[in-house]
C-alpha atoms as a PDB file:
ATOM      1  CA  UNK A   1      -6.506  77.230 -61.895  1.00  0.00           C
ATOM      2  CA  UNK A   2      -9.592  76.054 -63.758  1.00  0.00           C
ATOM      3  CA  UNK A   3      -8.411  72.783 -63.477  1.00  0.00           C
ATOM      4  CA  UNK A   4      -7.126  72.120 -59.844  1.00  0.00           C
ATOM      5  CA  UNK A   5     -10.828  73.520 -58.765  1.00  0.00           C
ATOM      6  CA  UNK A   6     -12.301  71.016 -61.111  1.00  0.00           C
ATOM      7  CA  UNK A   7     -10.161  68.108 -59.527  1.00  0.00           C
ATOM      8  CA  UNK A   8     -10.534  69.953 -56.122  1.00  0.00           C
ATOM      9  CA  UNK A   9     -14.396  69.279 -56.680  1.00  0.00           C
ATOM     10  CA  UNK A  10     -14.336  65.901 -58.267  1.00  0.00           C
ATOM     11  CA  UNK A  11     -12.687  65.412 -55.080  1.00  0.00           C
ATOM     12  CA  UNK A  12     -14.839  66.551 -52.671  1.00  0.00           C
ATOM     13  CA  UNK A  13     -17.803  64.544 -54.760  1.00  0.00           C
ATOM     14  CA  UNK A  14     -15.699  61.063 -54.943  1.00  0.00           C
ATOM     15  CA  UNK A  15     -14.462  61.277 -51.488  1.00  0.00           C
ATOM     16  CA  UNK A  16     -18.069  60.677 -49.305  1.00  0.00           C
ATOM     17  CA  UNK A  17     -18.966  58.200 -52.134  1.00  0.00           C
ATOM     18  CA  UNK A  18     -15.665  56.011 -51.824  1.00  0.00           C
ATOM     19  CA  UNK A  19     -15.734  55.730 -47.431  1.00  0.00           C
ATOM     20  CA  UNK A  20     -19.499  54.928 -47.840  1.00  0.00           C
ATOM     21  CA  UNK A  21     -18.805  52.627 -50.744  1.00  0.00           C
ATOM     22  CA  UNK A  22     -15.479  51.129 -48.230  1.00  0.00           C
ATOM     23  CA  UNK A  23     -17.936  50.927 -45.189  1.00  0.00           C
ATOM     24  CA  UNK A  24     -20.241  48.362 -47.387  1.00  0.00           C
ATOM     25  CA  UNK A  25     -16.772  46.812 -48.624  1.00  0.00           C
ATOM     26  CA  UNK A  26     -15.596  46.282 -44.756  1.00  0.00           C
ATOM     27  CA  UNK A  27     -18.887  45.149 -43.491  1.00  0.00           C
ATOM     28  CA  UNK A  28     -19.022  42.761 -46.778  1.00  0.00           C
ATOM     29  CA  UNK A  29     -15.454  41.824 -45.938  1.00  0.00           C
ATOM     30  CA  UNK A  30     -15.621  40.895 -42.259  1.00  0.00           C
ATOM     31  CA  UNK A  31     -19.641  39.461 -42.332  1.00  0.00           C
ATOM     32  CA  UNK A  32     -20.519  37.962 -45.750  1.00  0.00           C
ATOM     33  CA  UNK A  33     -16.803  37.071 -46.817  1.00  0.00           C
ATOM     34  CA  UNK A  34     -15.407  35.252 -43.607  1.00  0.00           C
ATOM     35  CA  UNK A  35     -13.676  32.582 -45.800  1.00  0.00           C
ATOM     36  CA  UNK A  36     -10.543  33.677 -45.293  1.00  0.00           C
ATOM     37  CA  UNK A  37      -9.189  35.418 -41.853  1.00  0.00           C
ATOM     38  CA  UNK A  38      -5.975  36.403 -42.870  1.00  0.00           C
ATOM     39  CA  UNK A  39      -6.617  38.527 -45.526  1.00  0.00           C
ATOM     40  CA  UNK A  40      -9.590  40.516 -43.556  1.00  0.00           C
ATOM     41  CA  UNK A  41      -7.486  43.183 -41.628  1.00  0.00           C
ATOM     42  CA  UNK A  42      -5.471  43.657 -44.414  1.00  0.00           C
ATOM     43  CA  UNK A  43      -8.289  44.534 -46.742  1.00  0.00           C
ATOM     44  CA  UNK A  44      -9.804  46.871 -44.213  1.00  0.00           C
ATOM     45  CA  UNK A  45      -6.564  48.932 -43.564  1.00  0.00           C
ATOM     46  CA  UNK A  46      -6.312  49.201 -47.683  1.00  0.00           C
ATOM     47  CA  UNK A  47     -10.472  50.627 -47.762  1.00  0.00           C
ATOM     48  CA  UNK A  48      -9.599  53.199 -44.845  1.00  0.00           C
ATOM     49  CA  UNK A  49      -6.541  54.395 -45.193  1.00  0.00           C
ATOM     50  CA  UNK A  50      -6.436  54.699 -48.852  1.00  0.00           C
ATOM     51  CA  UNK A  51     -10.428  55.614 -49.635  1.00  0.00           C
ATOM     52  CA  UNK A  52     -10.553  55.711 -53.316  1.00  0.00           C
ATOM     53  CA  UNK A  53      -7.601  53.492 -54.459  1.00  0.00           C
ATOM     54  CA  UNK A  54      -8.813  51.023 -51.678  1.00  0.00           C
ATOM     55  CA  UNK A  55     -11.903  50.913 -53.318  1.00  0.00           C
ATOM     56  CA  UNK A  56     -10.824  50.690 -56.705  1.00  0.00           C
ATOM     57  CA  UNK A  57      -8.300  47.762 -55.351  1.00  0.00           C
ATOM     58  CA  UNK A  58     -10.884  45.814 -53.807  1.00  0.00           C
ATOM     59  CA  UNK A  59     -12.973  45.986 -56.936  1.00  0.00           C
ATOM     60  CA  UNK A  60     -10.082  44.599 -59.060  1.00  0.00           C
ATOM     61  CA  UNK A  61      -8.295  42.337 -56.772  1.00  0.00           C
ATOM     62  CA  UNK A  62     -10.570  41.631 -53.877  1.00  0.00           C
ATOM     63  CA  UNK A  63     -13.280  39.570 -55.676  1.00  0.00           C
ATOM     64  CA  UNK A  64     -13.152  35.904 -56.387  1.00  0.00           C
ATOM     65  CA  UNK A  65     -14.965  35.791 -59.899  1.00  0.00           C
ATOM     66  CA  UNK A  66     -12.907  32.197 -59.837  1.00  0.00           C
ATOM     67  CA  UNK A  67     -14.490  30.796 -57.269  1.00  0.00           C
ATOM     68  CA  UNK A  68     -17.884  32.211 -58.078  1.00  0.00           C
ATOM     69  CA  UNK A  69     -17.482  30.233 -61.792  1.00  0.00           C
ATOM     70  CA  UNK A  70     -16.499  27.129 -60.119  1.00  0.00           C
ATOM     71  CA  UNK A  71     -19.071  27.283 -57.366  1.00  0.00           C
ATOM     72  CA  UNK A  72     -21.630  27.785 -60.502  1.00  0.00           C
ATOM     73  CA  UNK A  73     -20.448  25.180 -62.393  1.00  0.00           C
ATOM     74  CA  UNK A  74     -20.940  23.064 -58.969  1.00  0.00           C
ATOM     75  CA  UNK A  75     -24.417  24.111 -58.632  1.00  0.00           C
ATOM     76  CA  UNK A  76     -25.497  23.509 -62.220  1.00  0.00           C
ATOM     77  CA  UNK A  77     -23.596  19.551 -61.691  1.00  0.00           C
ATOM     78  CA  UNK A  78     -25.483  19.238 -58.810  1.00  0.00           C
ATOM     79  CA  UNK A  79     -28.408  19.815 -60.465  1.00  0.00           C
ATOM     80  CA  UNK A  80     -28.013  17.719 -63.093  1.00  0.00           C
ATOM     81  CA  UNK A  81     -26.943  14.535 -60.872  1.00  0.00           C
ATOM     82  CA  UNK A  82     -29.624  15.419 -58.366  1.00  0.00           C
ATOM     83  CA  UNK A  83     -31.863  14.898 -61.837  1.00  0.00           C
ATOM     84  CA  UNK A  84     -30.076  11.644 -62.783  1.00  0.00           C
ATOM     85  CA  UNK A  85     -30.662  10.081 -59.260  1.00  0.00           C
ATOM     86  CA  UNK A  86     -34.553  11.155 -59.280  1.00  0.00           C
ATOM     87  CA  UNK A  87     -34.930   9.509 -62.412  1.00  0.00           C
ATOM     88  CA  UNK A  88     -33.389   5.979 -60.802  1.00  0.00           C
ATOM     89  CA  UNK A  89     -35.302   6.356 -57.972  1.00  0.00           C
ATOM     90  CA  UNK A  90     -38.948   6.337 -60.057  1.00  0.00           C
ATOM     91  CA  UNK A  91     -37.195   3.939 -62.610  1.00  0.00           C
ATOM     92  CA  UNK A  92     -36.566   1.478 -59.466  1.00  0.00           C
ATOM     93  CA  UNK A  93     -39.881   1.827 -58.001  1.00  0.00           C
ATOM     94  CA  UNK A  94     -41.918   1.642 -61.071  1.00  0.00           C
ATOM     95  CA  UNK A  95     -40.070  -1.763 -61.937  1.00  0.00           C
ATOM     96  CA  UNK A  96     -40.239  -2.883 -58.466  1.00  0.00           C
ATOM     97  CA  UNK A  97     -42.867  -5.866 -59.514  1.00  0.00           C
ATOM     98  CA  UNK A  98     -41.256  -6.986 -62.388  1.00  0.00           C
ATOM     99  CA  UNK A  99     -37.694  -7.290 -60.762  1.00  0.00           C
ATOM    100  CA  UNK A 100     -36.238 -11.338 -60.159  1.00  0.00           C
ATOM    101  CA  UNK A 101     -33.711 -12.886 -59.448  1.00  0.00           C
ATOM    102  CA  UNK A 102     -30.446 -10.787 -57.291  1.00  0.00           C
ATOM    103  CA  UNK A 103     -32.561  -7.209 -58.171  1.00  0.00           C
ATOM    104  CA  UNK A 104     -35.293  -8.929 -55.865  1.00  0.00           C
ATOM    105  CA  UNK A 105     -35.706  -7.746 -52.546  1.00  0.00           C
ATOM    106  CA  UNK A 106     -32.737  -7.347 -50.698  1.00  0.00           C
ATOM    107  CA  UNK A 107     -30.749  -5.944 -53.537  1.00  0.00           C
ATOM    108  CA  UNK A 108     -33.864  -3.972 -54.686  1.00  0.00           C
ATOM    109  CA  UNK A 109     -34.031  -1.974 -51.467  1.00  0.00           C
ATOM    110  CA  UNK A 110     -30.480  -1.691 -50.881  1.00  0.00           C
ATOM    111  CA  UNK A 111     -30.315   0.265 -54.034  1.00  0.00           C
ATOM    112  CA  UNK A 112     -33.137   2.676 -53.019  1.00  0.00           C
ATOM    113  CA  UNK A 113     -31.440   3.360 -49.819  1.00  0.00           C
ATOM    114  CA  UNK A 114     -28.622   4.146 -51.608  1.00  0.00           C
ATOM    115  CA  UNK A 115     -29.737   6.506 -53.871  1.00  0.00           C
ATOM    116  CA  UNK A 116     -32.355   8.163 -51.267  1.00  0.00           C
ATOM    117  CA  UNK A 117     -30.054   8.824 -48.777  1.00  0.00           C
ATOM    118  CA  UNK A 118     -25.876   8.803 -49.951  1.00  0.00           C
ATOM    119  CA  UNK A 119     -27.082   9.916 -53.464  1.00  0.00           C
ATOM    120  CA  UNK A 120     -25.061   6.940 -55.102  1.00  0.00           C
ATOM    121  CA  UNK A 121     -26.007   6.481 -58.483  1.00  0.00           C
ATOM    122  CA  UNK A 122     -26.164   3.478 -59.901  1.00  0.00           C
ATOM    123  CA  UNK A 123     -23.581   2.191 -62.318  1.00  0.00           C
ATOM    124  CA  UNK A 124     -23.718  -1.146 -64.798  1.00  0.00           C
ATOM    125  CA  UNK A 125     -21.165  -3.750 -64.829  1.00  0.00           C
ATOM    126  CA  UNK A 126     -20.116  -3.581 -61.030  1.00  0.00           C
ATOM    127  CA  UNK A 127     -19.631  -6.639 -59.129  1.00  0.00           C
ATOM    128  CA  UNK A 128     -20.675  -6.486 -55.499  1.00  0.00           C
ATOM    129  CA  UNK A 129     -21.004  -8.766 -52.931  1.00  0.00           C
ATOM    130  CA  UNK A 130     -23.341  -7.383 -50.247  1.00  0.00           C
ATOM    131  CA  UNK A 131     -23.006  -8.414 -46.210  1.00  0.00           C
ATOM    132  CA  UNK A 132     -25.440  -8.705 -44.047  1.00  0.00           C
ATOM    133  CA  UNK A 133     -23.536 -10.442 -41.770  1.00  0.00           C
ATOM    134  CA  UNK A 134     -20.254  -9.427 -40.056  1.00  0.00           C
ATOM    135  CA  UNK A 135     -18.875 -12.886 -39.995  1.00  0.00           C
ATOM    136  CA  UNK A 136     -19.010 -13.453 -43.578  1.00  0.00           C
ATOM    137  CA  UNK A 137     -17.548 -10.226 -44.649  1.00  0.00           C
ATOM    138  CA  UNK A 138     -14.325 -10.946 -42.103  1.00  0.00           C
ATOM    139  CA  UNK A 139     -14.008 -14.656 -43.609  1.00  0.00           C
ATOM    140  CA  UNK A 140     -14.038 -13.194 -46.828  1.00  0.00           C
ATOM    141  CA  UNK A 141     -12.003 -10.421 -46.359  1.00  0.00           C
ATOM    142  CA  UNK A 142      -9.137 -12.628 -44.955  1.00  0.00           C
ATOM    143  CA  UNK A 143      -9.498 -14.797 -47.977  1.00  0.00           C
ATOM    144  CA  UNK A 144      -8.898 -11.859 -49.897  1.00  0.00           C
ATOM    145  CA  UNK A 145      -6.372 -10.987 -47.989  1.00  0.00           C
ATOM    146  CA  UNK A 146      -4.670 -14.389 -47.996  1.00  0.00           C
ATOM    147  CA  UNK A 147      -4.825 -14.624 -51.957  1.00  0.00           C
ATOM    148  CA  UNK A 148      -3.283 -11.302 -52.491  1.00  0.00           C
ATOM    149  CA  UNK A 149      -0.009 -11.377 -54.650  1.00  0.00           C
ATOM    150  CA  UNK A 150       0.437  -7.405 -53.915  1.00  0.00           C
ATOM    151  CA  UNK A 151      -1.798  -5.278 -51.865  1.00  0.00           C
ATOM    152  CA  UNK A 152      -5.875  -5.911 -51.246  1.00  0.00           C
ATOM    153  CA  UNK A 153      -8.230  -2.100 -51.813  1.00  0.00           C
ATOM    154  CA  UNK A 154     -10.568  -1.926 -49.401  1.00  0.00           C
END
């Protein structure tokens, strides 16, 4: 007897704690986590009609520690690129005097613009051509085109 009125209480203490614990659960489910629809009404009729193993279930099984570690590892690459890039950027403009030749004006700038604004880092031994005019890029494009053996990347 001891023991059912010691479960009976435990009970009575875990119950309130598990719906108000579900009721953060839902509204985390159906405002914060909106990611995926499908799964939303399932998760909900889990938290209410089972209060304490819903809770326990969502803990386990309704958390994306997987994505969280991927979307961290994300962060902390973006970082480090967004670094990379902002040390081009002052590396370009504090050489911007002493540039000649094809790194000389046109290419110079092109080259800020593209790290500024498509965060494109810069790579060595690339050979580009770069258009300025739409005729010339169509001429040589069907030249390309013409010399293929195969297939031509665009």
């Amino acid at each position: 007897m001891q023991l059912y009125d010691f479960l009976t209480q435990l009970y009575h203490l875990l119950l309130p704690i598990a719906f108000l614990l579900n009721i953060v659960f839902a509204v985390t489910i159906v405002f914060v986590r909106r990611k995926n629809p499908q799964s939303v009404p399932g998760w909900l009729l889990v938290l209410f009609l089972l209060p304490i193993l819903g809770c326990f279930l969502y803990l386990v099984f309704g958390q994306s520690y997987r994505k969280e570690k991927m979307f961290r590892v994300k962060a902390e690459t973006d970082r480090k690129v967004t670094e990379y890039l902002e040390a081009q950027v002052r590396e370009l403009k504090s050489r911007a005097g002493q540039l000649d030749g094809r790194w000389a004006g046109a290419y110079h700038r092109m080259a800020l613009l593209l790290l500024q604004d498509n965060r494109a880092i810069i790579t060595t031994n690339n050979d580009i051509t770069p258009y300025t005019d739409g005729k010339a890029k169509f001429a040589d494009l069907l030249t390309a085109i013409g010399n293929a053996k195969d297939h031509v990347h665009l």
